[in-house]
N, C-alpha and C. Protein backbone atom coordinates (compact mmCIF):
# COMPACT_ATOMS: atom_id res chain seq x y z
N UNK A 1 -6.55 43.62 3.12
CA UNK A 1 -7.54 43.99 2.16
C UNK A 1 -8.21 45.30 2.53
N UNK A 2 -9.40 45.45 1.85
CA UNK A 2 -9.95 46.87 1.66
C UNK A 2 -10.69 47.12 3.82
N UNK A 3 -10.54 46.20 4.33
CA UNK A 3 -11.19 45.72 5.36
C UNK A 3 -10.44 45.71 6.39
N UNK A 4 -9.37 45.89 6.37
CA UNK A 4 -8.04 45.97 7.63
C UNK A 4 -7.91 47.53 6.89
N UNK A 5 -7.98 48.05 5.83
CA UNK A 5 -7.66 49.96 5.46
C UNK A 5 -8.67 50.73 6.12
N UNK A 6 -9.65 49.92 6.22
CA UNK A 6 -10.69 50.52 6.56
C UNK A 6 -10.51 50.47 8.28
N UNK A 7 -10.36 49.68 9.08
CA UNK A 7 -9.69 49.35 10.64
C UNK A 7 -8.51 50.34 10.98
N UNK A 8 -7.79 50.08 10.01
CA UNK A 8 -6.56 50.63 10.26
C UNK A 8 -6.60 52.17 10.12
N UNK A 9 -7.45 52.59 9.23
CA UNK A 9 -8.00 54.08 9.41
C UNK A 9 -8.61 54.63 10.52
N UNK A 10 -9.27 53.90 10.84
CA UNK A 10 -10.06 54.13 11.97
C UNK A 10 -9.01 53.90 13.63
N UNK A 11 -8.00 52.91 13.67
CA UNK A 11 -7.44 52.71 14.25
C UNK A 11 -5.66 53.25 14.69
N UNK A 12 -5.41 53.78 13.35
CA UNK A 12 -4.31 53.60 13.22
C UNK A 12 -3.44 52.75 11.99
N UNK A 13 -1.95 52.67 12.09
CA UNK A 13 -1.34 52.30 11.26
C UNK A 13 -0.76 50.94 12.20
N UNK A 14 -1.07 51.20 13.57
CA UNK A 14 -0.17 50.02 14.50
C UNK A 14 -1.61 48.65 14.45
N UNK A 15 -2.74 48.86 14.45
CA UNK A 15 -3.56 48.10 13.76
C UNK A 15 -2.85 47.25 12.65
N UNK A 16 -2.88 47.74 11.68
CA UNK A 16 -1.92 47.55 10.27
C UNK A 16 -0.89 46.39 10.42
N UNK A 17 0.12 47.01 11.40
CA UNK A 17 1.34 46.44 11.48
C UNK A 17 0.97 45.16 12.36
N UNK A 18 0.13 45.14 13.58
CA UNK A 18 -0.18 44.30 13.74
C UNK A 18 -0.52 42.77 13.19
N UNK A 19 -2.05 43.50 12.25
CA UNK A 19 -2.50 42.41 11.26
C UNK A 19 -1.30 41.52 10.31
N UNK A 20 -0.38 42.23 9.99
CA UNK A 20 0.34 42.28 8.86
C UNK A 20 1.54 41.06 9.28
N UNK A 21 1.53 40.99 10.83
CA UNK A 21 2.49 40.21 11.73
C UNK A 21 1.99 39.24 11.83
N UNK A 22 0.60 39.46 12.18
CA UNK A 22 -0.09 38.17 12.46
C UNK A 22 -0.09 37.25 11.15
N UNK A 23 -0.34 37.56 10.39
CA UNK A 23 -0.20 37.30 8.74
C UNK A 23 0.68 36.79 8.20
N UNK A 24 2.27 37.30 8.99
CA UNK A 24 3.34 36.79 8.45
C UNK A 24 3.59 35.24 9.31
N UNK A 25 3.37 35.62 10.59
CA UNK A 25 2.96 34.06 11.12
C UNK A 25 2.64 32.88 10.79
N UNK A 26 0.94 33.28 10.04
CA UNK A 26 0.30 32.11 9.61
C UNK A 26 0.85 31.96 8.52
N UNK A 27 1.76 32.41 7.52
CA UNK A 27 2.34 31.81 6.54
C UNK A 27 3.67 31.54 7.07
N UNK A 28 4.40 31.69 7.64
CA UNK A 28 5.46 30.88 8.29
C UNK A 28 5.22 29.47 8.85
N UNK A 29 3.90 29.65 9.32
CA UNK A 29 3.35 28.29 9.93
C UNK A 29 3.02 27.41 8.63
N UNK A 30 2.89 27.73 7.83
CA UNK A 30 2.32 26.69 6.94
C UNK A 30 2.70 25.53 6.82
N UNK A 31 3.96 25.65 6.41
CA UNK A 31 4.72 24.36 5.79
C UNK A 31 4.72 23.16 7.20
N UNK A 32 4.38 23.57 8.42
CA UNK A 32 4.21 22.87 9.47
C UNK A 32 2.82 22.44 9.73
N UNK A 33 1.76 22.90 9.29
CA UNK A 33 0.30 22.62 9.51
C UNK A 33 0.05 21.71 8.55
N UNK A 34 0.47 21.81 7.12
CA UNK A 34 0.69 20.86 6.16
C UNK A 34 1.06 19.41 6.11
N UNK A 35 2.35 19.71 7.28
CA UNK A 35 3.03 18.31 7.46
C UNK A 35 2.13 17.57 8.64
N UNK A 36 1.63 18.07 9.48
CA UNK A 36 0.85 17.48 9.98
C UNK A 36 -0.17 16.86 9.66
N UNK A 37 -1.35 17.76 8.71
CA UNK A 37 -2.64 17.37 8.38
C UNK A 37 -1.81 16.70 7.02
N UNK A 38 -0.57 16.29 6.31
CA UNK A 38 -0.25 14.92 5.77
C UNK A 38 0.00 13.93 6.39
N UNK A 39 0.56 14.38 7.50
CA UNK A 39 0.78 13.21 8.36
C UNK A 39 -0.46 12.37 8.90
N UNK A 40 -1.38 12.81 9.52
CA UNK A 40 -2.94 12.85 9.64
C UNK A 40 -3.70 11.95 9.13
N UNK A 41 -3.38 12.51 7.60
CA UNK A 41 -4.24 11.67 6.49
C UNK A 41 -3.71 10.49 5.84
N UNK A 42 -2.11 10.50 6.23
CA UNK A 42 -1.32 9.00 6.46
C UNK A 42 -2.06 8.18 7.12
N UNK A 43 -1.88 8.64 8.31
CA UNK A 43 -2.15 7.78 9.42
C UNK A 43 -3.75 7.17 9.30
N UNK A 44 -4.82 7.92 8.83
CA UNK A 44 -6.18 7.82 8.49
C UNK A 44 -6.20 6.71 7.19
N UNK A 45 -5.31 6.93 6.58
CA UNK A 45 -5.36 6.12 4.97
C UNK A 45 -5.83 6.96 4.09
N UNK A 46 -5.64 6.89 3.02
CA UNK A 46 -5.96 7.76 1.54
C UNK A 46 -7.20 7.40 0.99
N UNK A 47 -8.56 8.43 0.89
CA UNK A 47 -8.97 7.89 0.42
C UNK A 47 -8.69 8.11 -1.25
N UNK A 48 -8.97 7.12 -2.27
CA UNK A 48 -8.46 7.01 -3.70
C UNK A 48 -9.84 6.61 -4.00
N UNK A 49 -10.12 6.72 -5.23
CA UNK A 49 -11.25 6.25 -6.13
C UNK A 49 -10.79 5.51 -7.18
N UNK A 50 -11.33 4.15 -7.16
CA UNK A 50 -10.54 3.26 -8.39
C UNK A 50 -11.91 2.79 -9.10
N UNK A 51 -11.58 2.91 -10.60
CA UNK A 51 -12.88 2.22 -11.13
C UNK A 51 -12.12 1.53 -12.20
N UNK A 52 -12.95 0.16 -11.75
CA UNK A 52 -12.48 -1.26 -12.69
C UNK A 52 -11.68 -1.19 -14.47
N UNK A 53 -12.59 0.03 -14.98
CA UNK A 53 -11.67 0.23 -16.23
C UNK A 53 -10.43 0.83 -16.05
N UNK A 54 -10.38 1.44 -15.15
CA UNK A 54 -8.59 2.07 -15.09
C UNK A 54 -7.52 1.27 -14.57
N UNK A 55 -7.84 0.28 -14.17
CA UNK A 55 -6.87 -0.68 -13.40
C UNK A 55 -5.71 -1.58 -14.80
N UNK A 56 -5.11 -1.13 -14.28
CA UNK A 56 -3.94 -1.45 -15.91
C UNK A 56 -3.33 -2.58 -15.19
N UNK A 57 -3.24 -2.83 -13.80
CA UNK A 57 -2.60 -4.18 -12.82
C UNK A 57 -2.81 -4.25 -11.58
N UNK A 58 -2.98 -5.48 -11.00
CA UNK A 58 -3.46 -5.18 -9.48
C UNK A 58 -2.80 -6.74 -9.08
N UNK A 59 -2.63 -6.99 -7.98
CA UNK A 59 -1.93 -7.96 -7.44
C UNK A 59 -1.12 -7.90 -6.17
N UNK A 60 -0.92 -8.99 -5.70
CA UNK A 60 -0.49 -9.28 -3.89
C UNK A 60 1.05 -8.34 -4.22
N UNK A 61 1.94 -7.63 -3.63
CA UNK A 61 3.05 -7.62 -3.72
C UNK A 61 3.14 -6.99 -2.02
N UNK A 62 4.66 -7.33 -1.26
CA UNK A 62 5.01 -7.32 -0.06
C UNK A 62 5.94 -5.38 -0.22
N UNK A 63 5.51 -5.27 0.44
CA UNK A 63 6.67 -3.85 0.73
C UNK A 63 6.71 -3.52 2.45
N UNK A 64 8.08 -3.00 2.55
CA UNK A 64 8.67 -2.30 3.33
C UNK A 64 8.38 -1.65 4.09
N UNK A 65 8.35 -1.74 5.29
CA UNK A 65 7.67 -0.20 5.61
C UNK A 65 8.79 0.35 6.27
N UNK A 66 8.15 2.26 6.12
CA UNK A 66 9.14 2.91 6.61
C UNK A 66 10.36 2.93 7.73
N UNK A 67 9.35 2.81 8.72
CA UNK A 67 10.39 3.14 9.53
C UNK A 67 11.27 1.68 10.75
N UNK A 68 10.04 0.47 10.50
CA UNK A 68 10.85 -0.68 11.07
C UNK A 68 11.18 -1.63 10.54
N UNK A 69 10.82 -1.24 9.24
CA UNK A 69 11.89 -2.30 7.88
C UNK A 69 11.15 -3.33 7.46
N UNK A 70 9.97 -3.73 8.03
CA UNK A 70 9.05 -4.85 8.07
C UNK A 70 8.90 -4.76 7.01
N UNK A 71 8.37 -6.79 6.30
CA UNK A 71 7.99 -6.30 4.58
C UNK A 71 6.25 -7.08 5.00
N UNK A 72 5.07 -6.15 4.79
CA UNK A 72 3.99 -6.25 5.04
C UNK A 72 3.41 -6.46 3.33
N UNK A 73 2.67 -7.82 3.03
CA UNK A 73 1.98 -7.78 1.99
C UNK A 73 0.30 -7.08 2.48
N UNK A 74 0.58 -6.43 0.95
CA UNK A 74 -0.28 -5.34 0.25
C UNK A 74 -0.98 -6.22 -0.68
N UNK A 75 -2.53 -5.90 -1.44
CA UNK A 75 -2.54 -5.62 -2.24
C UNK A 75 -2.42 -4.55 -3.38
N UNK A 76 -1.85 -4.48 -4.69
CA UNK A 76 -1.41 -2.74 -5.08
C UNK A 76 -2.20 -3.07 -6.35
N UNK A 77 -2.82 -1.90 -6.76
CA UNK A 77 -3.64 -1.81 -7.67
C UNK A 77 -2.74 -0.11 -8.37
N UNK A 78 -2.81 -0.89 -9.79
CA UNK A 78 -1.66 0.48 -10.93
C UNK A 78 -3.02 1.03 -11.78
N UNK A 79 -3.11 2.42 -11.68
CA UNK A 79 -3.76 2.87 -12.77
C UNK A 79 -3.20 3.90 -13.73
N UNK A 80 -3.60 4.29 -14.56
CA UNK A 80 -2.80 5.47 -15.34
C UNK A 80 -2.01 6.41 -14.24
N UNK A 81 -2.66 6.83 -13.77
CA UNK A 81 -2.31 7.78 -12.54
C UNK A 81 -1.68 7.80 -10.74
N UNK A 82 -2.26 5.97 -10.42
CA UNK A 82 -1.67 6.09 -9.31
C UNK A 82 -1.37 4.84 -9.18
N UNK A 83 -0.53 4.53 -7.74
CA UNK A 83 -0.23 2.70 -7.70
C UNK A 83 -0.55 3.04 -6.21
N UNK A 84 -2.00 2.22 -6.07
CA UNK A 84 -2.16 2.19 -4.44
C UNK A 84 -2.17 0.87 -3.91
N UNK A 85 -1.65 0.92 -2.87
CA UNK A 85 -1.76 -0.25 -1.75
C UNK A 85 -3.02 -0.34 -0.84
N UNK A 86 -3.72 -1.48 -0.45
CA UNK A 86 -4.22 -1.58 0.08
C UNK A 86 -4.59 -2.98 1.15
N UNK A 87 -4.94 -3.45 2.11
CA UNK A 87 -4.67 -4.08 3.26
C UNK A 87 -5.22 -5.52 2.52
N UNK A 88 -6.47 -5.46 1.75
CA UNK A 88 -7.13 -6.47 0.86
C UNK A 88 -7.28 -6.43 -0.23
N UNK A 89 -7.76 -7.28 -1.08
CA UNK A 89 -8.34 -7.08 -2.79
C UNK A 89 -9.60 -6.78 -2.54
N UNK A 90 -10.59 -6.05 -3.70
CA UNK A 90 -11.52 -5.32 -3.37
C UNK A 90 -11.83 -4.87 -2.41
N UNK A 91 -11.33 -4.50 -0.93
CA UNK A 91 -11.31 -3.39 -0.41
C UNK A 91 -10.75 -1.93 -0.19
N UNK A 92 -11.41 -1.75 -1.41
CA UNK A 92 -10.37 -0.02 -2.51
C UNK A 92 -11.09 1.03 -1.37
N UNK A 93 -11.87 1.07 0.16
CA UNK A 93 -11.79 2.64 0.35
C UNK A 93 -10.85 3.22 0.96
N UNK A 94 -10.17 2.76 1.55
CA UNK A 94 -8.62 3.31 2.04
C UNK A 94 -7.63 2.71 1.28
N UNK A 95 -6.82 2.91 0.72
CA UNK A 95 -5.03 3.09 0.86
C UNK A 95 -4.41 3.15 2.05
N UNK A 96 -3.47 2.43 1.95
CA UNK A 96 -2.75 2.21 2.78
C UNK A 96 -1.62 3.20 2.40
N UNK A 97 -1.46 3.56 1.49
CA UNK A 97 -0.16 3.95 0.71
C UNK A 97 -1.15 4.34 -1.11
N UNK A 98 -0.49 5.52 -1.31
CA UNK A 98 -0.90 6.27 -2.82
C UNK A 98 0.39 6.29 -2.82
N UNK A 99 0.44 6.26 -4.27
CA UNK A 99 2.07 7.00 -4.95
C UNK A 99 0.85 7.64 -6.44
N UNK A 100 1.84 8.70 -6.45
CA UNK A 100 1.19 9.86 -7.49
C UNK A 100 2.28 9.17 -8.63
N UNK A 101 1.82 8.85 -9.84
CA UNK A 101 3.14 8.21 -10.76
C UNK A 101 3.43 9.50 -11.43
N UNK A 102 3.27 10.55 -11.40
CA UNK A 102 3.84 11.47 -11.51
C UNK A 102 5.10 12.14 -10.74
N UNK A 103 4.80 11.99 -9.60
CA UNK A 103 5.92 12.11 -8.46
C UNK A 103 6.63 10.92 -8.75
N UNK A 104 6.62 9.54 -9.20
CA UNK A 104 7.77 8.63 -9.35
C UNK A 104 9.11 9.59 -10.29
N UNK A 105 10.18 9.12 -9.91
CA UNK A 105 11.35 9.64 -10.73
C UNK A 105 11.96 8.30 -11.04
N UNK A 106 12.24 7.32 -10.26
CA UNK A 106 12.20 6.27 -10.98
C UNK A 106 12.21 4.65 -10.63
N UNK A 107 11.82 3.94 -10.93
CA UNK A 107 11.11 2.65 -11.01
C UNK A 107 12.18 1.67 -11.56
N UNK A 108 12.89 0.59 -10.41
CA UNK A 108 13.92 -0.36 -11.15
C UNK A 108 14.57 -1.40 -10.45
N UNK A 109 15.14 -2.49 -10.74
CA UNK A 109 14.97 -3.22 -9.59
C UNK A 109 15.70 -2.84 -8.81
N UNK A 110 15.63 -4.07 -7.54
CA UNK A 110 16.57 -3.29 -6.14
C UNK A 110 17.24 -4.74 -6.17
N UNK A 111 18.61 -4.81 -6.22
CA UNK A 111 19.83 -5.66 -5.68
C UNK A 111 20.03 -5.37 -4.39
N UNK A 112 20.07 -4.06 -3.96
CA UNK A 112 20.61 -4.00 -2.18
C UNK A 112 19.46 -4.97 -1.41
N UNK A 113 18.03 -5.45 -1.46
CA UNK A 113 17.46 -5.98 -0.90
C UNK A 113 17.52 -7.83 -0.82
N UNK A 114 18.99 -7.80 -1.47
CA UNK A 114 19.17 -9.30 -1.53
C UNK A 114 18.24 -9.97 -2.14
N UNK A 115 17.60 -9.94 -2.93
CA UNK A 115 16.78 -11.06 -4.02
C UNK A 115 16.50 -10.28 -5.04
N UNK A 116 16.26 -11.25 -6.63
CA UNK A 116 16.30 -10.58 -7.84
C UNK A 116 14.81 -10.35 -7.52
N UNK A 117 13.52 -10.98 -7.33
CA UNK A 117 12.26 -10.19 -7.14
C UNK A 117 12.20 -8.77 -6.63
N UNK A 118 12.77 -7.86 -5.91
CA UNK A 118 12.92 -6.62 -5.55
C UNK A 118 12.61 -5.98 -6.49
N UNK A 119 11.52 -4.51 -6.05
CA UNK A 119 11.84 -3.29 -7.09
C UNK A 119 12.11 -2.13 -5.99
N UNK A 120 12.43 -0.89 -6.56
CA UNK A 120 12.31 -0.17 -5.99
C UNK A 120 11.83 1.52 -6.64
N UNK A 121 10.76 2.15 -5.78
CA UNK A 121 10.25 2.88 -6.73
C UNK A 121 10.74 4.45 -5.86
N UNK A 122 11.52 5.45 -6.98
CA UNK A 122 11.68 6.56 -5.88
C UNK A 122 11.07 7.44 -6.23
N UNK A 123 10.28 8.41 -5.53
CA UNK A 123 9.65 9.42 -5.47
C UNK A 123 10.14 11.05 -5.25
N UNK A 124 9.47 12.10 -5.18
CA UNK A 124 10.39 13.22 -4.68
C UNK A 124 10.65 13.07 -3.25
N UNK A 125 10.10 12.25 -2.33
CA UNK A 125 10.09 12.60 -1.07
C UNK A 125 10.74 11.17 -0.51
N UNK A 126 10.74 9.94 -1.28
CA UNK A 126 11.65 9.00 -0.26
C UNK A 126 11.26 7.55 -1.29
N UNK A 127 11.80 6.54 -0.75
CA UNK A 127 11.97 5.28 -1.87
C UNK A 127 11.09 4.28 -1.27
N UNK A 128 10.35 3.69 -2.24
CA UNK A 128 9.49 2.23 -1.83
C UNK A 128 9.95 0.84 -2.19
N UNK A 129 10.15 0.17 -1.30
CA UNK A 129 10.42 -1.44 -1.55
C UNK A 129 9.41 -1.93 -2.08
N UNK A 130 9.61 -2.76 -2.46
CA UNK A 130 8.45 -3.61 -2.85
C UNK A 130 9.37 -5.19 -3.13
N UNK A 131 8.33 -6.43 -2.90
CA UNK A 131 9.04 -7.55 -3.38
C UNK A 131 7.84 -8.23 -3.97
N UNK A 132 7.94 -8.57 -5.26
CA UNK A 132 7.27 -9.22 -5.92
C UNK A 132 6.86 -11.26 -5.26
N UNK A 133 6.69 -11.90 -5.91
CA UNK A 133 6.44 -13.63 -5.72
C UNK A 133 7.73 -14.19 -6.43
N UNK A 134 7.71 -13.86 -7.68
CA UNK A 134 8.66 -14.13 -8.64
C UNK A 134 9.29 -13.26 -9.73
N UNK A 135 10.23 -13.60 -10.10
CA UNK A 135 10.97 -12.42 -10.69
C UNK A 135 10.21 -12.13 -12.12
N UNK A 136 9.50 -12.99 -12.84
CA UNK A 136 8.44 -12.53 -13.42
C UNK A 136 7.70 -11.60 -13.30
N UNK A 137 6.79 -11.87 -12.05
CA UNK A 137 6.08 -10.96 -11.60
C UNK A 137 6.42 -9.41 -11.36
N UNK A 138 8.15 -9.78 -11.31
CA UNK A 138 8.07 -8.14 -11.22
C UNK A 138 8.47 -7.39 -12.17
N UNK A 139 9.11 -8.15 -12.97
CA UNK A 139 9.06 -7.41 -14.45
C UNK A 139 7.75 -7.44 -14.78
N UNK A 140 6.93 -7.95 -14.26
CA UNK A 140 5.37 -7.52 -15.16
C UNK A 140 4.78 -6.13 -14.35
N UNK A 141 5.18 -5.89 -13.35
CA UNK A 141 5.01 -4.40 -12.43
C UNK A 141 5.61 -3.38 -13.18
């Protein structure tokens, strides 16, 4: 900016080139500071804001977890906008898990999980199990 022309006048053009390196750095770094402070706010839980009129469905359902396959019941609460998990019913200040239903691509059951209760929901970034009570129940998801 007008503020490194002004340095760099005074300094030189290797000022300049400097800044300009340093610069290219912190945007190289990004996509790595990102994944962290997501990772972060994983690990912290999401906070979400749910208010009682937006709740279009809410109920016990079991899902998957990533990385040791375990199926941990949730409660998941669906609103226009998001389907969050959380550890209890009415305890909405953490998420355990947000899905943006915008980021869903698509929502349908799952046969590979050996039972017709299965869904599975995929996102841009990776797929969610979920297992309903009864196969009702999950056609009503």
């Amino acid at each position: 900016g007008a503020s490194v022309a002004c340095i760099a006048a005074m300094h030189g053009s290797d000022f300049e080139d400097r800044e300009e390196s340093r610069l290219e750095k912190v945007v190289a770094m990004l996509p790595y500071i990102l994944e962290r402070v997501d990772r972060r706010h994983r690990r912290q839980g999401v906070a979400v804001a749910i208010w009682n009129k937006e709740i279009l469905k809410e109920g016990f359902l079991a899902k998957q977890s990533k990385h040791l396959q375990h199926w941990r019941t949730r409660y998941f609460v669906l609103t226009p906008h998001y389907l969050g998990a959380f550890k209890r019913s009415g305890d909405w200040r953490q998420a355990t898990e947000v899905l943006r239903l915008s980021e869903c691509t698509t929502v349908r059951s799952c046969d590979e999980k050996g039972s017709d209760k299965a869904l599975r929901v995929d996102t841009f970034r990776r797929s969610f199990f979920l297992m309903a009570s009864s196969v009702e129940e999950k056609e009503a998801w």
